[in-house]
N, C-alpha and C. Protein backbone atom coordinates (compact mmCIF):
# COMPACT_ATOMS: atom_id res chain seq x y z
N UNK A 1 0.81 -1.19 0.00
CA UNK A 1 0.00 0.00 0.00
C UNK A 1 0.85 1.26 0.00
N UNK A 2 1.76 1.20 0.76
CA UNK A 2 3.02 2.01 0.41
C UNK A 2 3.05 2.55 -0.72
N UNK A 3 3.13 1.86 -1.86
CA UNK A 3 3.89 2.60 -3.13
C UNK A 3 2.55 3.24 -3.80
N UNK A 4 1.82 3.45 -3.38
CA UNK A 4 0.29 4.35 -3.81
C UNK A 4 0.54 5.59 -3.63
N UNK A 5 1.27 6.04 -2.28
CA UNK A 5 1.52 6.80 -1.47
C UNK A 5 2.52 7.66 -2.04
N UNK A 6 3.81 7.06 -2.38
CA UNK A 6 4.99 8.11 -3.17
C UNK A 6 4.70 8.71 -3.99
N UNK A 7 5.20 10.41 -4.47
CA UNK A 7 4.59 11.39 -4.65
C UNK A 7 5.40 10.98 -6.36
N UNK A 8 5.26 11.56 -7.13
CA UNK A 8 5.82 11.32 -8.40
C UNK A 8 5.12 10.22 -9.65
N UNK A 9 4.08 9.24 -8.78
CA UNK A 9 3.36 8.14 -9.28
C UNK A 9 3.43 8.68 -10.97
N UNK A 10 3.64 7.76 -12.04
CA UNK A 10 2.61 8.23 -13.13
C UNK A 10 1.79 7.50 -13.35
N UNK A 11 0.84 7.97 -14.87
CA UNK A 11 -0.24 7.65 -14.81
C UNK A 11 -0.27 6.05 -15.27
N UNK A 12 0.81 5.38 -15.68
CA UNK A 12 0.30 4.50 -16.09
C UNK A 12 1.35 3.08 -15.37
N UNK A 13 1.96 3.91 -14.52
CA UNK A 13 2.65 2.85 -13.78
C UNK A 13 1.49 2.33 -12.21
N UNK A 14 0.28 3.55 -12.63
CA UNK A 14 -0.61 3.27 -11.19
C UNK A 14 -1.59 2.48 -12.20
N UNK A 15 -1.82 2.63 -13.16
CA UNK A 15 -2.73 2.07 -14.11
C UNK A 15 -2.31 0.66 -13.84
N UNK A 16 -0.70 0.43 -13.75
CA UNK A 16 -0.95 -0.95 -14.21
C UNK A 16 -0.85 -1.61 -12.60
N UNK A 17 -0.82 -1.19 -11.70
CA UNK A 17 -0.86 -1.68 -10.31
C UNK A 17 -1.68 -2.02 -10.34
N UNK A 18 -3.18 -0.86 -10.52
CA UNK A 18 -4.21 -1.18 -10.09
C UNK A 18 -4.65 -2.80 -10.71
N UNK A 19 -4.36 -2.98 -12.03
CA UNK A 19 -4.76 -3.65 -13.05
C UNK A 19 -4.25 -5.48 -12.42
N UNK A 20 -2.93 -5.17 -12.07
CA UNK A 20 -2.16 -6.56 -11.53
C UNK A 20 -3.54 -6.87 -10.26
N UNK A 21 -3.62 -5.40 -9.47
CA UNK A 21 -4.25 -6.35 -7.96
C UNK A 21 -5.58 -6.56 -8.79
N UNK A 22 -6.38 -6.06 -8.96
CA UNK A 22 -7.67 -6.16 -9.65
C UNK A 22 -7.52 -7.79 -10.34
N UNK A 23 -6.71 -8.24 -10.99
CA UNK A 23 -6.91 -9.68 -11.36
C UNK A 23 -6.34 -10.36 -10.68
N UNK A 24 -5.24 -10.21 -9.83
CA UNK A 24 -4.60 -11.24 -8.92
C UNK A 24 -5.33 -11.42 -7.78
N UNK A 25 -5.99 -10.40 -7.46
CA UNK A 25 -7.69 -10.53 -6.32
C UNK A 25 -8.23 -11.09 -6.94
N UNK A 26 -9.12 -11.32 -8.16
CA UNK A 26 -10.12 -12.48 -8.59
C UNK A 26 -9.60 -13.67 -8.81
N UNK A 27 -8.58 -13.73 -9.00
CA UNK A 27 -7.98 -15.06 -9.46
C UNK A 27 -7.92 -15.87 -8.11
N UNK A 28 -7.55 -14.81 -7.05
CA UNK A 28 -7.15 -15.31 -5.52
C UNK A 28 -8.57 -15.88 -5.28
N UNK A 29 -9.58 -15.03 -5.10
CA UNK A 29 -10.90 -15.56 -4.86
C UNK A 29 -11.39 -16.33 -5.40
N UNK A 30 -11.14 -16.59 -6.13
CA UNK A 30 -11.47 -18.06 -7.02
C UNK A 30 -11.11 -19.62 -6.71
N UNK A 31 -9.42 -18.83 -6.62
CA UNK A 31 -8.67 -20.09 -6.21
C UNK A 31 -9.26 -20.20 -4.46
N UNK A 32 -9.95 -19.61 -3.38
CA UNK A 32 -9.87 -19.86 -2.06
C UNK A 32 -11.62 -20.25 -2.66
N UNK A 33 -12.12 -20.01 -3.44
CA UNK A 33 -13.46 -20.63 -3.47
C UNK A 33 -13.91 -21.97 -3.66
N UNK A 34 -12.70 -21.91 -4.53
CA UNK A 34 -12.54 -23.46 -5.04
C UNK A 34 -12.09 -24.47 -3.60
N UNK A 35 -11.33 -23.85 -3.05
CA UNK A 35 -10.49 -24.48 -1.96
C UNK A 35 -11.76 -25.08 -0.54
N UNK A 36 -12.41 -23.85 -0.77
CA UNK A 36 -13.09 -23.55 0.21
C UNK A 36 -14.55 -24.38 -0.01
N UNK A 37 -14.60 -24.97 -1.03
CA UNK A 37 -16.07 -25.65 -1.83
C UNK A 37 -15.39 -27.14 -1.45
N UNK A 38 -14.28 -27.22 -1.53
CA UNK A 38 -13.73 -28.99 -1.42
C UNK A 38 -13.69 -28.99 0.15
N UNK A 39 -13.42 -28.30 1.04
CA UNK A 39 -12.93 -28.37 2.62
C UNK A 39 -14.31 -28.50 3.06
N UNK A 40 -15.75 -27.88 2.81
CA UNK A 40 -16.64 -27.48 2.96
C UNK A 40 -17.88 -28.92 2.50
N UNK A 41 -17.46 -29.60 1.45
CA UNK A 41 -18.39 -30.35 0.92
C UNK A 41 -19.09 -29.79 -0.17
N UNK A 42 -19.04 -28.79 -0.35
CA UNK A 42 -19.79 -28.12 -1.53
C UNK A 42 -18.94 -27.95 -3.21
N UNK A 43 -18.52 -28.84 -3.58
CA UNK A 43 -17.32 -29.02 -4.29
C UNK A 43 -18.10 -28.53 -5.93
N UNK A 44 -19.39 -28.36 -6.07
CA UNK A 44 -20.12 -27.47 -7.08
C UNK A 44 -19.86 -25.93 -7.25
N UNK A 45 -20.55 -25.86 -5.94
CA UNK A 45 -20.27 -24.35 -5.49
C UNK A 45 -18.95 -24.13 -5.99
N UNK A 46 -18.13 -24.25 -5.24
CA UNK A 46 -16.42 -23.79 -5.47
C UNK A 46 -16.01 -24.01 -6.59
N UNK A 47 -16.46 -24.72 -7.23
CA UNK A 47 -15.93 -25.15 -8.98
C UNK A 47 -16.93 -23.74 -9.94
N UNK A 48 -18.06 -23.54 -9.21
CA UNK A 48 -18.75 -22.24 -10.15
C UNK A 48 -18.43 -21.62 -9.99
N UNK A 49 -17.43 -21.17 -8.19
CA UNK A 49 -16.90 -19.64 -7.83
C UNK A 49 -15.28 -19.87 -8.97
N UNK A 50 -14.95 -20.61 -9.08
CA UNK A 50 -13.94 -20.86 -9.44
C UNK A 50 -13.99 -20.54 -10.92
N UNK A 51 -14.80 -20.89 -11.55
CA UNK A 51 -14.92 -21.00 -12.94
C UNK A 51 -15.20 -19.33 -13.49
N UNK A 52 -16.32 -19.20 -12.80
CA UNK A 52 -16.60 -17.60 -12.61
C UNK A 52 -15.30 -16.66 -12.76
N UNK A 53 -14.98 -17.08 -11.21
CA UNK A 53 -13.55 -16.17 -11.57
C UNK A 53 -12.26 -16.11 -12.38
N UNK A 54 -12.34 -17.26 -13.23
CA UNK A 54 -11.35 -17.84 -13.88
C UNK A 54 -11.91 -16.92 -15.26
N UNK A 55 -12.83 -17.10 -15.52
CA UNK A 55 -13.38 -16.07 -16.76
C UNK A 55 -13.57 -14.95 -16.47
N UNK A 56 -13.68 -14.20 -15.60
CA UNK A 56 -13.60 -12.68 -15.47
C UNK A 56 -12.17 -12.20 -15.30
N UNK A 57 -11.76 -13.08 -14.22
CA UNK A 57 -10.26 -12.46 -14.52
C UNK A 57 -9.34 -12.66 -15.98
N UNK A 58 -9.77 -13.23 -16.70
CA UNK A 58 -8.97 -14.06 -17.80
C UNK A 58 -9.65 -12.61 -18.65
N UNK A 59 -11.14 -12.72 -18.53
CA UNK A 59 -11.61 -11.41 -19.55
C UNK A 59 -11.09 -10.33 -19.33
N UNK A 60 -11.07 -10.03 -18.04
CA UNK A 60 -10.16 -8.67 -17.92
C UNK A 60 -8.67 -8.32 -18.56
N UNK A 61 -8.01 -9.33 -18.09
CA UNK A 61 -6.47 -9.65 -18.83
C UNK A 61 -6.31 -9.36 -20.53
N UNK A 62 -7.52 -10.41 -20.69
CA UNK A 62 -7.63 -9.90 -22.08
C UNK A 62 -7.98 -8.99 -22.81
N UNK A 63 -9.44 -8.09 -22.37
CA UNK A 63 -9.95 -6.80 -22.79
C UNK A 63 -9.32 -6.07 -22.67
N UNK A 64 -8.95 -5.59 -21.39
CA UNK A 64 -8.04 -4.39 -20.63
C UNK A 64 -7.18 -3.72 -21.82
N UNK A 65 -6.50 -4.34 -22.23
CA UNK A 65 -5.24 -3.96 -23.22
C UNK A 65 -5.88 -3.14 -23.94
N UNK A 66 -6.95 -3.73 -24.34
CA UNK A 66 -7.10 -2.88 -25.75
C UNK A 66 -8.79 -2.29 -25.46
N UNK A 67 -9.25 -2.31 -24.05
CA UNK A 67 -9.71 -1.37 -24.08
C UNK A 67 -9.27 -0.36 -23.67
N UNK A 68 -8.22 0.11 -23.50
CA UNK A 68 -7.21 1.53 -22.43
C UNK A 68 -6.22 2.14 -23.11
N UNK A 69 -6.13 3.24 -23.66
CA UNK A 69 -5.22 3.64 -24.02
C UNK A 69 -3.43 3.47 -22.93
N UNK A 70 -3.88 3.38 -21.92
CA UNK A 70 -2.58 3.18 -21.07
C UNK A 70 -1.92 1.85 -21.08
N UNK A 71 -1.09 2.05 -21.05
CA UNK A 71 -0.04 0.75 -21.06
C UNK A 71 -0.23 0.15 -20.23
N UNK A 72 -0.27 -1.51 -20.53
CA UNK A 72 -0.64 -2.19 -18.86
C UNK A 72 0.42 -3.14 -18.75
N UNK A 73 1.51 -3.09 -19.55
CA UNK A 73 2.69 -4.17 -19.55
C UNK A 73 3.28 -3.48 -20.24
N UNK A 74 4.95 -3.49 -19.72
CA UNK A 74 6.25 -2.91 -20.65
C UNK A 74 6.84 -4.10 -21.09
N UNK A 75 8.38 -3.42 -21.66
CA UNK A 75 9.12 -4.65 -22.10
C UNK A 75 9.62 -5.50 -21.32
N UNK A 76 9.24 -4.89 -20.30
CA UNK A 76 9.92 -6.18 -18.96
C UNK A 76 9.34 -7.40 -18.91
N UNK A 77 7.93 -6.95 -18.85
CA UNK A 77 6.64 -7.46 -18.46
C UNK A 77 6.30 -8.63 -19.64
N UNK A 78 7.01 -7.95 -21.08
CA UNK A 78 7.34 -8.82 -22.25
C UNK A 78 8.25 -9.70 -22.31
N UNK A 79 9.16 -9.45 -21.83
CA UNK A 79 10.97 -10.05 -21.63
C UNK A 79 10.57 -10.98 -20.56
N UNK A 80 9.74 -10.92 -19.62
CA UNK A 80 9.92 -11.92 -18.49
C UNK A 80 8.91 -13.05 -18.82
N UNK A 81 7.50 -12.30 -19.40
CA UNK A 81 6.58 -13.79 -20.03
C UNK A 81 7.51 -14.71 -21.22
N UNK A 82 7.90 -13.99 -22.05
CA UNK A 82 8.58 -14.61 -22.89
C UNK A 82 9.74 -15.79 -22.51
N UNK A 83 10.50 -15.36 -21.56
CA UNK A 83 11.41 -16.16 -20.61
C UNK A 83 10.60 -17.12 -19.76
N UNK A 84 9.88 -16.73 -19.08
CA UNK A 84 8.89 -17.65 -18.15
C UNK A 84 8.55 -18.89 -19.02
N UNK A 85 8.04 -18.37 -20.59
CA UNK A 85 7.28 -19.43 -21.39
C UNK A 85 8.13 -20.37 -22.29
N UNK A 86 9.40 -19.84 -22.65
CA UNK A 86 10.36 -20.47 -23.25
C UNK A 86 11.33 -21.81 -21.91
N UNK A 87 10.84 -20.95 -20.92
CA UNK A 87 11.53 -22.04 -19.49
C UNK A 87 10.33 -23.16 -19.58
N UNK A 88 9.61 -22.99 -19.61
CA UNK A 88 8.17 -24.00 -19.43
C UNK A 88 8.19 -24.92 -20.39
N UNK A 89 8.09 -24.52 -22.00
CA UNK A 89 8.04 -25.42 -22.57
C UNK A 89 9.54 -26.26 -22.85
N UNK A 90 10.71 -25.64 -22.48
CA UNK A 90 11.91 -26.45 -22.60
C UNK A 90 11.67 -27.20 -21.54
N UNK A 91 11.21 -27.13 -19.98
CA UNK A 91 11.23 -28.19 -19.24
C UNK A 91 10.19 -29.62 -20.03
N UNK A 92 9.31 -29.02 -20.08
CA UNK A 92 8.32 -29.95 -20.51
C UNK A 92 8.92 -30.68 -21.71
N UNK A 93 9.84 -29.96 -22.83
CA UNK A 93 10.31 -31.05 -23.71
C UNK A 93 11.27 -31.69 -23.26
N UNK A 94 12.05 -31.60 -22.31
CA UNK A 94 12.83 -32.32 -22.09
C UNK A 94 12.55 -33.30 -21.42
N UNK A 95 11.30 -33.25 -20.21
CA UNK A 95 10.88 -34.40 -19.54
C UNK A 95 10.41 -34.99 -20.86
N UNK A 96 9.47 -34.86 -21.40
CA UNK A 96 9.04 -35.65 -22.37
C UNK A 96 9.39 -36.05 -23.50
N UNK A 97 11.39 -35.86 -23.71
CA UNK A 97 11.92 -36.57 -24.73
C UNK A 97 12.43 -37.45 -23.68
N UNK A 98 12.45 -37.16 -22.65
CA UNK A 98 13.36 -38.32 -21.87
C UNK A 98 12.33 -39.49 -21.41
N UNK A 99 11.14 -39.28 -21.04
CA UNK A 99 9.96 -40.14 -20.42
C UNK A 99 9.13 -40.23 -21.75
N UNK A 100 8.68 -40.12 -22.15
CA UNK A 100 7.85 -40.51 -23.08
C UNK A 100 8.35 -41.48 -23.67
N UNK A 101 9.22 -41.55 -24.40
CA UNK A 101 10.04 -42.97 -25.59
C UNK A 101 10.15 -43.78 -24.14
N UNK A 102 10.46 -44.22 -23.40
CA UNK A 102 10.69 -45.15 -22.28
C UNK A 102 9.58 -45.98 -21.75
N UNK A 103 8.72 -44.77 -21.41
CA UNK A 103 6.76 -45.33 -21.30
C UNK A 103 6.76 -46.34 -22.25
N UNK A 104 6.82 -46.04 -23.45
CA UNK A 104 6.62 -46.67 -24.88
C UNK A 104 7.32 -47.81 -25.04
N UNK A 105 8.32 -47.98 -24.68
CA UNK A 105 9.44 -49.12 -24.58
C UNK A 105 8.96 -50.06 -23.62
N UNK A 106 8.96 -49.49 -22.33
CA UNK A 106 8.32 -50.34 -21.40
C UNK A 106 7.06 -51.18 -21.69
N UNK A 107 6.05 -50.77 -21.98
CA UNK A 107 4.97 -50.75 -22.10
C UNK A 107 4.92 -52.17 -23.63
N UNK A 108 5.95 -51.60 -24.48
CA UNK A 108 5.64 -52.75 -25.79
C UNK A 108 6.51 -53.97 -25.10
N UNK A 109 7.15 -53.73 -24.37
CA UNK A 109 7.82 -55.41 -23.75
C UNK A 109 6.93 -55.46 -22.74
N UNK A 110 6.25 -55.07 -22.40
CA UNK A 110 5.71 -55.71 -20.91
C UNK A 110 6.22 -55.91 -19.66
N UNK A 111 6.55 -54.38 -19.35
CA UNK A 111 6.97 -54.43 -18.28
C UNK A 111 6.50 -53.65 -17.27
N UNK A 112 5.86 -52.33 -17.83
CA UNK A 112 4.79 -51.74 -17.04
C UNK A 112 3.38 -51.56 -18.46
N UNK A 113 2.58 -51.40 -17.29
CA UNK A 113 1.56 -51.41 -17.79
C UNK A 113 0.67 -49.93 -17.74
N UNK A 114 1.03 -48.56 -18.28
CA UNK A 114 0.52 -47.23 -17.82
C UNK A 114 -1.06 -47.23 -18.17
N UNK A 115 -1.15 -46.54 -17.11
CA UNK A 115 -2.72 -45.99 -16.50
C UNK A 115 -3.12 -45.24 -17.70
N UNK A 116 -4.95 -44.79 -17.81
CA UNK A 116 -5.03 -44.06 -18.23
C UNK A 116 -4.85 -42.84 -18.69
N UNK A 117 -4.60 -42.27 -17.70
CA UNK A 117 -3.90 -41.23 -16.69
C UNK A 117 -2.92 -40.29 -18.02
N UNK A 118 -1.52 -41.76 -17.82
CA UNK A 118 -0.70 -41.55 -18.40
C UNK A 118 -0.54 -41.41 -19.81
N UNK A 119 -1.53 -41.64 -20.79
CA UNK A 119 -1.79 -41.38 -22.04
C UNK A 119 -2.71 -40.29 -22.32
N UNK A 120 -3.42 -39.70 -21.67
CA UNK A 120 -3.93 -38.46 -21.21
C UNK A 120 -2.75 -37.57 -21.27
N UNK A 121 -2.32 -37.50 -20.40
CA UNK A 121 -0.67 -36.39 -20.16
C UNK A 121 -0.04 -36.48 -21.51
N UNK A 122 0.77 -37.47 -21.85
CA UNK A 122 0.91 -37.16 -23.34
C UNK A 122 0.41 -36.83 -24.65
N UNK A 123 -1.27 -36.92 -24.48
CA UNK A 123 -1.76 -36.71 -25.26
C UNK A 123 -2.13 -34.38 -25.14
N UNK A 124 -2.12 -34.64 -23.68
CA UNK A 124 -2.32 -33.06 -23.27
C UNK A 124 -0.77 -32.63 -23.78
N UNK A 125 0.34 -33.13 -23.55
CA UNK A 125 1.72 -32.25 -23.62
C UNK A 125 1.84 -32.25 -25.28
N UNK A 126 1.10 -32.64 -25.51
CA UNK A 126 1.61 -33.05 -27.08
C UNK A 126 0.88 -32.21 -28.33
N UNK A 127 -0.64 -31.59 -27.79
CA UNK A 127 -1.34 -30.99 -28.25
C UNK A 127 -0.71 -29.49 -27.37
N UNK A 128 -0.06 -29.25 -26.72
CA UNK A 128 0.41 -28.27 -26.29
C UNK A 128 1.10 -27.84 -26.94
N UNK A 129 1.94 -28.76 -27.70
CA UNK A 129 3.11 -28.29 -28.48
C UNK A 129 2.94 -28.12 -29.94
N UNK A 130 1.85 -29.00 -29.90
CA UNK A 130 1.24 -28.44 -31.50
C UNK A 130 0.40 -27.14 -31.33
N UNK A 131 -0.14 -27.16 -30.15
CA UNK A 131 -0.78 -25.27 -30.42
C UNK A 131 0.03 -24.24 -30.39
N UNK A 132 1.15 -24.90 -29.27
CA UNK A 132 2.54 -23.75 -29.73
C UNK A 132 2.91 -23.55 -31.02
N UNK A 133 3.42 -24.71 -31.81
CA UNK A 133 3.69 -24.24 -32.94
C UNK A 133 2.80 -23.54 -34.15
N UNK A 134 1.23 -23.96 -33.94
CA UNK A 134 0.55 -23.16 -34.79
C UNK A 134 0.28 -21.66 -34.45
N UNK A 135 0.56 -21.58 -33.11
CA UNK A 135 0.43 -20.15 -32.73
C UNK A 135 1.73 -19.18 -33.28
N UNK A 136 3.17 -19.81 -32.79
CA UNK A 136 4.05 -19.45 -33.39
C UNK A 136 4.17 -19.05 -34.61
N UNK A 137 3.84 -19.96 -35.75
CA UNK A 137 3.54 -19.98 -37.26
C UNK A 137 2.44 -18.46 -37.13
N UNK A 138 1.67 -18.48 -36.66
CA UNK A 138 0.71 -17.52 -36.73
C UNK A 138 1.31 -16.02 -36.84
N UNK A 139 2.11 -16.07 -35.38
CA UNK A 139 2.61 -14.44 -34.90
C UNK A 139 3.91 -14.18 -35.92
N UNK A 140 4.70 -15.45 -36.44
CA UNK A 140 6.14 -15.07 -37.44
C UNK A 140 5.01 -14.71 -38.77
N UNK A 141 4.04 -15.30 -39.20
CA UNK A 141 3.72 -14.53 -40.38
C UNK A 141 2.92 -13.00 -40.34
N UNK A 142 2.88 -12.72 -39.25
CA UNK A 142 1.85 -11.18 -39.04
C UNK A 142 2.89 -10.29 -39.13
């Protein structure tokens, strides 16, 4: 609450404060609704508070930009998702050049037998990486 307070604020470095707590509060409430629907027995409830808030905050994130002339992310804010997301999917390919062919190996000799579960996950990491790349393809031709 502090940094509200220092005299010099501009307009769009308070713009984007406000903007971070405004969705990191719904997202929070969502996530303790959800939490709070499973501890509680009401595991509907908390999945609607949850869902709810998962789409308003997600809409906001998304509208915001381009409904506001003010900036709500710099190049930092660019430089660090970009890093964040290039760390994510290199972990994920690497677990899954190293585990995946092995599952597969195992599995055609008979030696484990994977769960549903586990063909699910590869089927999710795998369509991940194909939406990466069609998204990619997308933003190099614009």
């Amino acid at each position: 609450m502090l940094d509200t307070l220092t005299p010099g604020t501009d307009e769009s470095g308070q713009a984007r404060r406000v903007y971070y707590r405004v969705v990191y509060a719904i997202f929070a409430i969502a996530i303790v609704g959800l939490l709070a629907g499973m501890v509680t027995g009401r595991e509907l409830l908390g999945t609607i508070i949850y869902c709810g808030g998962a789409w308003i905050g997600s809409g906001i994130t998304f509208l915001a930009p381009k409904l506001t002339d003010v900036p709500l992310q710099d190049e930092r804010d660019t430089e660090l998702y970009n890093r964040a997301s290039g760390l994510t999917l290199g972990v994920l390919f690497v677990l899954g050049l190293s585990v995946i062919p092995a599952i597969y190996v195992l599995e055609a000799a008979g030696r484990i037998d994977p769960p549903p579960e586990v063909t699910g996950a590869i089927l999710l990491a795998s369509g991940l990486f194909l939406l990466w790349g069609v998204a990619y393809g997308i933003v190099k031709r614009r």
